[in-house]
Protein backbone atom coordinates (compact mmCIF):
# COMPACT_ATOMS: atom_id res chain seq x y z
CA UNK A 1 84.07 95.54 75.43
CA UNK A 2 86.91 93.90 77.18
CA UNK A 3 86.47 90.12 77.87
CA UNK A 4 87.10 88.72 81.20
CA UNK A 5 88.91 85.70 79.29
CA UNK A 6 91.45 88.23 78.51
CA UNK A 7 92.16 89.59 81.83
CA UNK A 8 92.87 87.45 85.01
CA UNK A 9 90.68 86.73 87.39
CA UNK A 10 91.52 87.95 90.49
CA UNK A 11 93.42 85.22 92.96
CA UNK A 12 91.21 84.26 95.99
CA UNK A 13 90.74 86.45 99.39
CA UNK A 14 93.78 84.73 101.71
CA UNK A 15 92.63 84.14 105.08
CA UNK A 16 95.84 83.51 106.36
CA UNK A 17 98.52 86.29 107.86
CA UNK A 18 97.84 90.02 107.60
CA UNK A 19 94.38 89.68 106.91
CA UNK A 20 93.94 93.43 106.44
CA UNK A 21 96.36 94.19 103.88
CA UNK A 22 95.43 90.42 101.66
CA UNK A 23 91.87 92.13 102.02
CA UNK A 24 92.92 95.64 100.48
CA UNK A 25 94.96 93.76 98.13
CA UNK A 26 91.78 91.39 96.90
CA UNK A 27 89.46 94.64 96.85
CA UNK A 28 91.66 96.48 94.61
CA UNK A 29 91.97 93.74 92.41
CA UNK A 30 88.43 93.03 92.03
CA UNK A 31 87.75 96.68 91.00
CA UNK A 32 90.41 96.58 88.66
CA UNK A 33 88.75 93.14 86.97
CA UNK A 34 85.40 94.65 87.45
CA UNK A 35 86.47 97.66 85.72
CA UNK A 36 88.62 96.17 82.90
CA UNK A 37 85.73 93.42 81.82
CA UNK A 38 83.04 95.93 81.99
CA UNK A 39 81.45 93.56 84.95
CA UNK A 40 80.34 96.59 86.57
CA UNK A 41 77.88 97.31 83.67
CA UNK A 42 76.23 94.26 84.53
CA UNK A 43 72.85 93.39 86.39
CA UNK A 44 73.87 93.07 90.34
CA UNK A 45 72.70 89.37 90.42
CA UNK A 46 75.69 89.07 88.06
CA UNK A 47 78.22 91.33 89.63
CA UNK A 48 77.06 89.32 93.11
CA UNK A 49 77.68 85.63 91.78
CA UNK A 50 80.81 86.57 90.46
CA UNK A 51 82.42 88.26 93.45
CA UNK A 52 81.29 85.27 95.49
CA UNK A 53 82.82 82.82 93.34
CA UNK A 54 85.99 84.99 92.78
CA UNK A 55 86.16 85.53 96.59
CA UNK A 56 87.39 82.10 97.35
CA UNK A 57 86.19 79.37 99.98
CA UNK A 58 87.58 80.75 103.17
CA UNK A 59 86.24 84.00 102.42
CA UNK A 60 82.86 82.85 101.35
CA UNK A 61 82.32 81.07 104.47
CA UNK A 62 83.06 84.00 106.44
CA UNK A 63 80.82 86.39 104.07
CA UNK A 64 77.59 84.01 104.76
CA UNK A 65 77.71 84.03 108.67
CA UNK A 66 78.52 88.09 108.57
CA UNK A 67 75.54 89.55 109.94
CA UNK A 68 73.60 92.67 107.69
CA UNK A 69 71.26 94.95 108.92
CA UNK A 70 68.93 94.04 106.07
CA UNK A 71 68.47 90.79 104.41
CA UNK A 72 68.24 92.28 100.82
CA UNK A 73 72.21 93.89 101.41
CA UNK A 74 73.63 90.36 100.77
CA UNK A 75 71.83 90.96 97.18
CA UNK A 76 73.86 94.40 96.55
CA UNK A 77 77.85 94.29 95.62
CA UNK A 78 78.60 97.56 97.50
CA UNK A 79 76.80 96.38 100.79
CA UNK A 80 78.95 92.89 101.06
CA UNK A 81 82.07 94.75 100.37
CA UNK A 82 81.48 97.02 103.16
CA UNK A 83 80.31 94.24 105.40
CA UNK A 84 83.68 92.65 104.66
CA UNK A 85 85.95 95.86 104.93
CA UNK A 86 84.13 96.16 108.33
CA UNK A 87 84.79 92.57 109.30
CA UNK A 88 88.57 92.18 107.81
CA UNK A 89 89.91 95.65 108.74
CA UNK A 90 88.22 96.31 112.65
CA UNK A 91 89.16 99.88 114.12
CA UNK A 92 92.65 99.63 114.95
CA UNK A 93 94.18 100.28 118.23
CA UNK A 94 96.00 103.61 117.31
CA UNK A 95 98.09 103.05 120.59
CA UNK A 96 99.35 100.19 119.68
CA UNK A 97 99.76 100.70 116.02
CA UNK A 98 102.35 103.17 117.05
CA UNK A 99 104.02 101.70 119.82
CA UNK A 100 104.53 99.17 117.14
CA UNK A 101 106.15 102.03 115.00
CA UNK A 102 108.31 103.84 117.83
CA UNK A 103 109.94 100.76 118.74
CA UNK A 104 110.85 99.51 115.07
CA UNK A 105 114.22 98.71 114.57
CA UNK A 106 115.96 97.74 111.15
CA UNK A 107 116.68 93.64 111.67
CA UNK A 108 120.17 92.49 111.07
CA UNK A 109 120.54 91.40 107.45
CA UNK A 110 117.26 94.08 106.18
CA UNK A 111 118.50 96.59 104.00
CA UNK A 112 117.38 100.28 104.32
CA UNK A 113 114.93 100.12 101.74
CA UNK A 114 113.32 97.18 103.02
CA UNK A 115 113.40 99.15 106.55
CA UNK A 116 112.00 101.86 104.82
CA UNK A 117 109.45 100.06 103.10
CA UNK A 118 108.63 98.24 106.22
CA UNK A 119 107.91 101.84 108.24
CA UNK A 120 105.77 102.66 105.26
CA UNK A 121 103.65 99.80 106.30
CA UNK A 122 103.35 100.82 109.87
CA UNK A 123 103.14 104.20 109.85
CA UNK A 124 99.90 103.61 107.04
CA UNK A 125 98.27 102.11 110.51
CA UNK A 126 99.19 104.87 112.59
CA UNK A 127 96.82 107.36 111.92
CA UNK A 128 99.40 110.23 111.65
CA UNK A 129 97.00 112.82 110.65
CA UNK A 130 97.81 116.47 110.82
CA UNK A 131 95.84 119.45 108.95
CA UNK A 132 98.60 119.86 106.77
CA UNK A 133 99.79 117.49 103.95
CA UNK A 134 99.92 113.94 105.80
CA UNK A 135 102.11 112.50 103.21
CA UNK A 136 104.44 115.44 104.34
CA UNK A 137 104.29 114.03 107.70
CA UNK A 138 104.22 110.67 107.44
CA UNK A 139 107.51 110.85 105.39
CA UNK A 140 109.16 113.02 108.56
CA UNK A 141 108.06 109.96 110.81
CA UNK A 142 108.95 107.62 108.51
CA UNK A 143 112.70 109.77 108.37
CA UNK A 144 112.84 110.17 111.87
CA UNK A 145 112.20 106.14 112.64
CA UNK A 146 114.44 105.24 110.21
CA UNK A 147 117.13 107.65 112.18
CA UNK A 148 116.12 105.96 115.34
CA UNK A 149 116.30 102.63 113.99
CA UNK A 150 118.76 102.09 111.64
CA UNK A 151 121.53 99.59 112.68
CA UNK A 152 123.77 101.27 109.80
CA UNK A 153 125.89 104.19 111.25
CA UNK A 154 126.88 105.14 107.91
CA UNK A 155 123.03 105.29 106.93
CA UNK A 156 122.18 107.17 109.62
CA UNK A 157 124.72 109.81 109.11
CA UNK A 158 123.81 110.31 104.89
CA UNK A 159 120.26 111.05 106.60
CA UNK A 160 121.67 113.29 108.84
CA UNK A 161 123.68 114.90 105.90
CA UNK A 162 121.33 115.09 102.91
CA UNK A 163 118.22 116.43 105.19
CA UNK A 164 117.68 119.76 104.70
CA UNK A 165 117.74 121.86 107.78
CA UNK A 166 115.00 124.81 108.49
């Protein structure tokens, strides 16, 4: 059995900034600690305590005025994580999520992989989704952004150049 001594405990929830992403990025890194200390073998009473502590005190303050549909969820791991997926990442407005994507442009001083990382991050919100293979398509809007957007000519034209016509 692994021992939670030996692997990190996961940092606190931040409150502050993209909320959305800090919450994806606390989620996956409490499965990953409840996974690698064998937590998730544990009575719930145990699995519960220790989220709550791990959570941190912004977070926990939220989590206690969250409302649930039944008292006894706030007792069961799964149903306070999706209580707090549903309160930190709210439907998105897909309008605006791309409008935010159309009009990025690369900033002066951002290299293209930072540009390209940075439409990664939009398009994610985007909902680009096609019946064939989305991460097909999200890399063509991805390409075709970072076409649009690019403030290197010289960029711009290896795109041009190494994309393979059809």
């Amino acid at each position: 059995m692994a021992s939670a001594i030996l692997f990190p405990i996961p940092a606190p929830m931040d409150c502050l900034g993209d909320i959305a992403t800090n919450w994806d990025f606390f989620r996956d890194s409490w499965n990953d600690y409840e996974c690698a200390t064998e937590l998730d073998k544990k009575d719930m009473k145990i699995r519960v305590a220790t989220f709550r502590s791990v959570l941190g005190r912004d977070a926990q303050r939220i989590l206690q005025f969250l409302p649930f549909s039944d008292p006894a969820k706030k007792d069961s791991l799964p149903d306070i994580i999706t209580t707090l997926d549903l309160h930190f990442k709210p439907r998105r407005n897909e309008v605006y999520e791309r409008y935010v994507f159309y009009t990025a442009t690369q900033e002066p001083g951002e290299g293209i992989d930072s540009f390209v990382n940075r439409l990664r991050r939009l398009a994610s919100s985007c909902a680009f989704s096609v019946p064939a293979d989305i991460r097909t398509y999200e890399d063509s809007m991805v390409r075709d952004r970072l076409i649009l957007g690019s403030l290197d000519e010289s960029a711009r034209t290896r795109v041009f150049r190494a994309w393979k016509w059809i």
